[in-house]
Protein backbone atom coordinates (compact mmCIF):
# COMPACT_ATOMS: atom_id res chain seq x y z
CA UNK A 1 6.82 -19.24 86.32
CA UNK A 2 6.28 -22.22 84.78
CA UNK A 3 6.36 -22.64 80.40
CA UNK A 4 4.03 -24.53 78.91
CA UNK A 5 5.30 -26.87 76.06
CA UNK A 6 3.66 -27.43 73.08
CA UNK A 7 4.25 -30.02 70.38
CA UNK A 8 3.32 -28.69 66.64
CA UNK A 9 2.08 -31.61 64.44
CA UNK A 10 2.82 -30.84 60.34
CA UNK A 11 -0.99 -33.28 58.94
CA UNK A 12 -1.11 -34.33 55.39
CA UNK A 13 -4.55 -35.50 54.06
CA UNK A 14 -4.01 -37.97 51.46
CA UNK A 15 -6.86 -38.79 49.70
CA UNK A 16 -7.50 -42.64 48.71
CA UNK A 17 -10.35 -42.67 46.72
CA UNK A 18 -9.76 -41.71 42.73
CA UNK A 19 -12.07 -39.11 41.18
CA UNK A 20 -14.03 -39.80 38.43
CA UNK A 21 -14.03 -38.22 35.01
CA UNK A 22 -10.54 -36.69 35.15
CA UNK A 23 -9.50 -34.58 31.80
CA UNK A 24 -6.26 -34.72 30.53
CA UNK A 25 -2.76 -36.52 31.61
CA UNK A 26 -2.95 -35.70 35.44
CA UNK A 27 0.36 -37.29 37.40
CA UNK A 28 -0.88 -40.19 40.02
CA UNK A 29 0.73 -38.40 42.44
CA UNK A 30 -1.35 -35.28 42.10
CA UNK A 31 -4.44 -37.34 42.29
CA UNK A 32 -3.75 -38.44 46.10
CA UNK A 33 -2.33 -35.21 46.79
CA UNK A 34 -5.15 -32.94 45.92
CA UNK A 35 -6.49 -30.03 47.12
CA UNK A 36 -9.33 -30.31 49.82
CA UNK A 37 -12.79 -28.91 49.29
CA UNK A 38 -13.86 -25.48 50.88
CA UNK A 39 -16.04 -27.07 53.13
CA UNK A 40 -12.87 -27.82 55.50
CA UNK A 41 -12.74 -25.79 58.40
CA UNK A 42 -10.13 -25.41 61.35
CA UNK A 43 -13.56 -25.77 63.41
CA UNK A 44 -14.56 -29.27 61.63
CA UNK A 45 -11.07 -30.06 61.75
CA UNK A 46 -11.08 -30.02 65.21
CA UNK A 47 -14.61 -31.47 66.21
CA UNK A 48 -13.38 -34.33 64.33
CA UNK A 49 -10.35 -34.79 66.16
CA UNK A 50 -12.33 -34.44 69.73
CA UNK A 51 -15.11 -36.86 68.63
CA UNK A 52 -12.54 -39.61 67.66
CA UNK A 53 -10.05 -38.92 70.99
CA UNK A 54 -13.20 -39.27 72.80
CA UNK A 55 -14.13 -42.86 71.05
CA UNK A 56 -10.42 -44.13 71.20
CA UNK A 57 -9.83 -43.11 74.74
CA UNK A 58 -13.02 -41.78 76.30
CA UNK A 59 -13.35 -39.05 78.96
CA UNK A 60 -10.23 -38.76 80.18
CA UNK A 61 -8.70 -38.78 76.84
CA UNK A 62 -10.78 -36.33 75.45
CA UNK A 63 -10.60 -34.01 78.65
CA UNK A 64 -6.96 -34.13 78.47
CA UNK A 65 -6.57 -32.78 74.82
CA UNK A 66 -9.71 -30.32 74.91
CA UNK A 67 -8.02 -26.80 76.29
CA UNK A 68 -4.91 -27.27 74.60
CA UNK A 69 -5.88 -28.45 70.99
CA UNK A 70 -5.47 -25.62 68.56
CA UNK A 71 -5.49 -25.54 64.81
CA UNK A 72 -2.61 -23.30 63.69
CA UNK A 73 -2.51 -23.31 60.00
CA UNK A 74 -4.90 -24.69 57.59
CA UNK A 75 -4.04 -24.72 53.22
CA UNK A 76 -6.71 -26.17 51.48
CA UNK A 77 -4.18 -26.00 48.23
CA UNK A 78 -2.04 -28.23 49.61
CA UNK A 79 -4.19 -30.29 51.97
CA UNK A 80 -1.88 -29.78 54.83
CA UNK A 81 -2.44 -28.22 58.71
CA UNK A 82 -0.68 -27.53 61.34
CA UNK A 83 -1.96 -28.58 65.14
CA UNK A 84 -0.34 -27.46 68.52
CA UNK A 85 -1.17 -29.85 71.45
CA UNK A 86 0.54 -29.92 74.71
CA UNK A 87 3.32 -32.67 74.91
CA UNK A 88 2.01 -34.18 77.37
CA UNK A 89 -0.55 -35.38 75.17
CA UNK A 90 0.48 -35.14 71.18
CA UNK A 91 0.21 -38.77 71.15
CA UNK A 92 -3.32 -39.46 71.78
CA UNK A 93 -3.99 -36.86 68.76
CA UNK A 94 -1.81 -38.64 66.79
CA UNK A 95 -3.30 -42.09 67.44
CA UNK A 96 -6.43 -40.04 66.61
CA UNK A 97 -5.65 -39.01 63.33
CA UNK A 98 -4.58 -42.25 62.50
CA UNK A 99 -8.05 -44.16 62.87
CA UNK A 100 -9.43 -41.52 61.12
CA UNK A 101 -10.88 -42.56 57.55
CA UNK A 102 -12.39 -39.78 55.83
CA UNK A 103 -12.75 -35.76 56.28
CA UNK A 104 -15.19 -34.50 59.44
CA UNK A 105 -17.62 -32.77 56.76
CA UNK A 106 -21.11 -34.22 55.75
CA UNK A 107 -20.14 -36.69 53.33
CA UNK A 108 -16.67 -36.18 53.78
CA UNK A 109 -14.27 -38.16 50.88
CA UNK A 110 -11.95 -40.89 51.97
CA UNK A 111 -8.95 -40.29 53.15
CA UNK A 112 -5.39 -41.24 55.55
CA UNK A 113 -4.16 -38.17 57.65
CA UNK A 114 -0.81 -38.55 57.87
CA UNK A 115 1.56 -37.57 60.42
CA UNK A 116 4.46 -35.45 58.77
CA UNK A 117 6.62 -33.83 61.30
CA UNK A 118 6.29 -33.31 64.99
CA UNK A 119 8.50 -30.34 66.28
CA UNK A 120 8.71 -28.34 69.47
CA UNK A 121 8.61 -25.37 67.35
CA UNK A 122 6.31 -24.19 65.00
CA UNK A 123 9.44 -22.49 62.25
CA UNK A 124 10.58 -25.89 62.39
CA UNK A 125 6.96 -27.38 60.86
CA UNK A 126 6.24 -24.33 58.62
CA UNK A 127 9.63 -25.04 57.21
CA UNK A 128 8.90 -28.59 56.53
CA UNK A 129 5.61 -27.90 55.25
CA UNK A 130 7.71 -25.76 52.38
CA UNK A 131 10.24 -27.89 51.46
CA UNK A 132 7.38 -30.72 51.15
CA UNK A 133 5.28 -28.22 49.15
CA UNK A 134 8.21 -27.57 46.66
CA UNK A 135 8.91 -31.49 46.27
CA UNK A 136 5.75 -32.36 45.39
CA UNK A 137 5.89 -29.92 42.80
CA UNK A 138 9.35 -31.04 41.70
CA UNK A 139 8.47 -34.36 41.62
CA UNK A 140 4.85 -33.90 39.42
CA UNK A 141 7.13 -32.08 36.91
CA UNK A 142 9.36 -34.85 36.63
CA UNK A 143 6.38 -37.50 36.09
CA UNK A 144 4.86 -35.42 33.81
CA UNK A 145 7.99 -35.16 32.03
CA UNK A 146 8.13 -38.89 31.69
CA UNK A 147 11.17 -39.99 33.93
CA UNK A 148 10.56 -43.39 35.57
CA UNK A 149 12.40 -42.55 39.32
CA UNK A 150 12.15 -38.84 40.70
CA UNK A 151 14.27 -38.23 43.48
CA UNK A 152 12.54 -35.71 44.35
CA UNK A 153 9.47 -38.19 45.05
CA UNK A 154 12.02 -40.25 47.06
CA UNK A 155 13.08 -37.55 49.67
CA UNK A 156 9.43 -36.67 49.80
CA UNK A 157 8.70 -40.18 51.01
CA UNK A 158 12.10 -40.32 52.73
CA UNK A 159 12.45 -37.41 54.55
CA UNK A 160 16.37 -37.84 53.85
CA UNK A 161 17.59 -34.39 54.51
CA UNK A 162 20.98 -35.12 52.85
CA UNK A 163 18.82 -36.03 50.04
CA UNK A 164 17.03 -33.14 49.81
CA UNK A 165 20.02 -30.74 50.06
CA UNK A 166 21.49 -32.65 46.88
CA UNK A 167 18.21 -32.45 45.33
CA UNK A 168 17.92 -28.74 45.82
CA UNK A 169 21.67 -28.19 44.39
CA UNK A 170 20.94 -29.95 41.28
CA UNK A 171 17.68 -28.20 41.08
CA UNK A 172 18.21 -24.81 41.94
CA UNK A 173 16.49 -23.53 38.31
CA UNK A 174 13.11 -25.28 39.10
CA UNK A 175 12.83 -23.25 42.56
CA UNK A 176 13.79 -20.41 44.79
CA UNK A 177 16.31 -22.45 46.98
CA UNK A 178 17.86 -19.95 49.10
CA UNK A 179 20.67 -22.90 49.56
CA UNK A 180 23.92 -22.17 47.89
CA UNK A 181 26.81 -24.54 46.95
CA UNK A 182 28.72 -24.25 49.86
CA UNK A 183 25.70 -23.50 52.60
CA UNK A 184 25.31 -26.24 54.83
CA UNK A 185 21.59 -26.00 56.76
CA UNK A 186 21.49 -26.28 60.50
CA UNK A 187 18.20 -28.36 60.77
């Protein structure tokens, strides 16, 4: 019997344009990172995706990801979702979400999907998804606490897992690391 193999692709929706009238000292970082509106569904999510396949590659491009395109995981909080696509064919969805400029809702806001983490798994993603999750938070409180350079903005944009394993050690009060001193992580 033959396995099928999936790839699991970890989306972040970064928004581009600024919204207008905001109250208070909000970090610049928070403003492209915000949450998405309820209108987002896994549904529009994916008719989006299948409209632009099918004007980037046509037919066969969009035959080729229709069965196997799934939405896994969709947090509005966080603007982040999870897709599983056969391997055969994550790339087309990725070139996809790339040329895509703006959310696939009626008057839908600006905005860059961005590519995150491809995995064969989907623990591997979810587990990414966290430790970007906690960063970002990390890394507003430190702009909102007024320090020029956050290194915890720099392994979000990074991706440097030694990084991130110092910044978790020398962070371990802001969040519920489950690292230790001497744990080393297999991923």
């Amino acid at each position: 019997m033959v396995r099928l193999k999936d790839r699991y692709l970890l989306v972040n929706i970064v928004y581009t344009d600024l919204p207008t009238g905001q109250k208070g000292p909000v970090p610049d970082l928070l403003l492209y990172n915000q949450p998405t509106i309820g209108e987002l569904r896994p549904q529009t999510i994916l008719k989006g995706i299948r409209s632009q396949v099918n004007a980037l590659f046509g037919d066969c491009g969009s035959g080729s990801v229709e069965r196997s395109l799934q939405v896994k995981y969709l947090s509005t909080a966080t603007s982040t979702f999870i897709l599983r696509i056969s391997r055969a064919h994550y790339r087309l969805v990725w070139a996809a979400l790339t040329f895509m400029d703006r959310l696939p809702v009626k008057d839908g806001r600006p905005c860059v999907f961005r590519v995150v983490r491809v995995s064969g798994t989907i623990r591997k993603v979810e587990e990414e998804a966290i430790r970007r999750a906690k960063l970002l938070v990390l890394a507003a409180k430190d702009e909102m606490a007024g320090k020029a350079s956050s290194d915890a903005l720099n392994a979000l944009f990074r991706g440097d897992k030694d990084s991130v394993r110092n910044l978790a050690l020398v962070n371990d009060d802001h969040d519920d690391a489950e690292m230790d001193e001497g744990e080393v992580s297999d991923g």
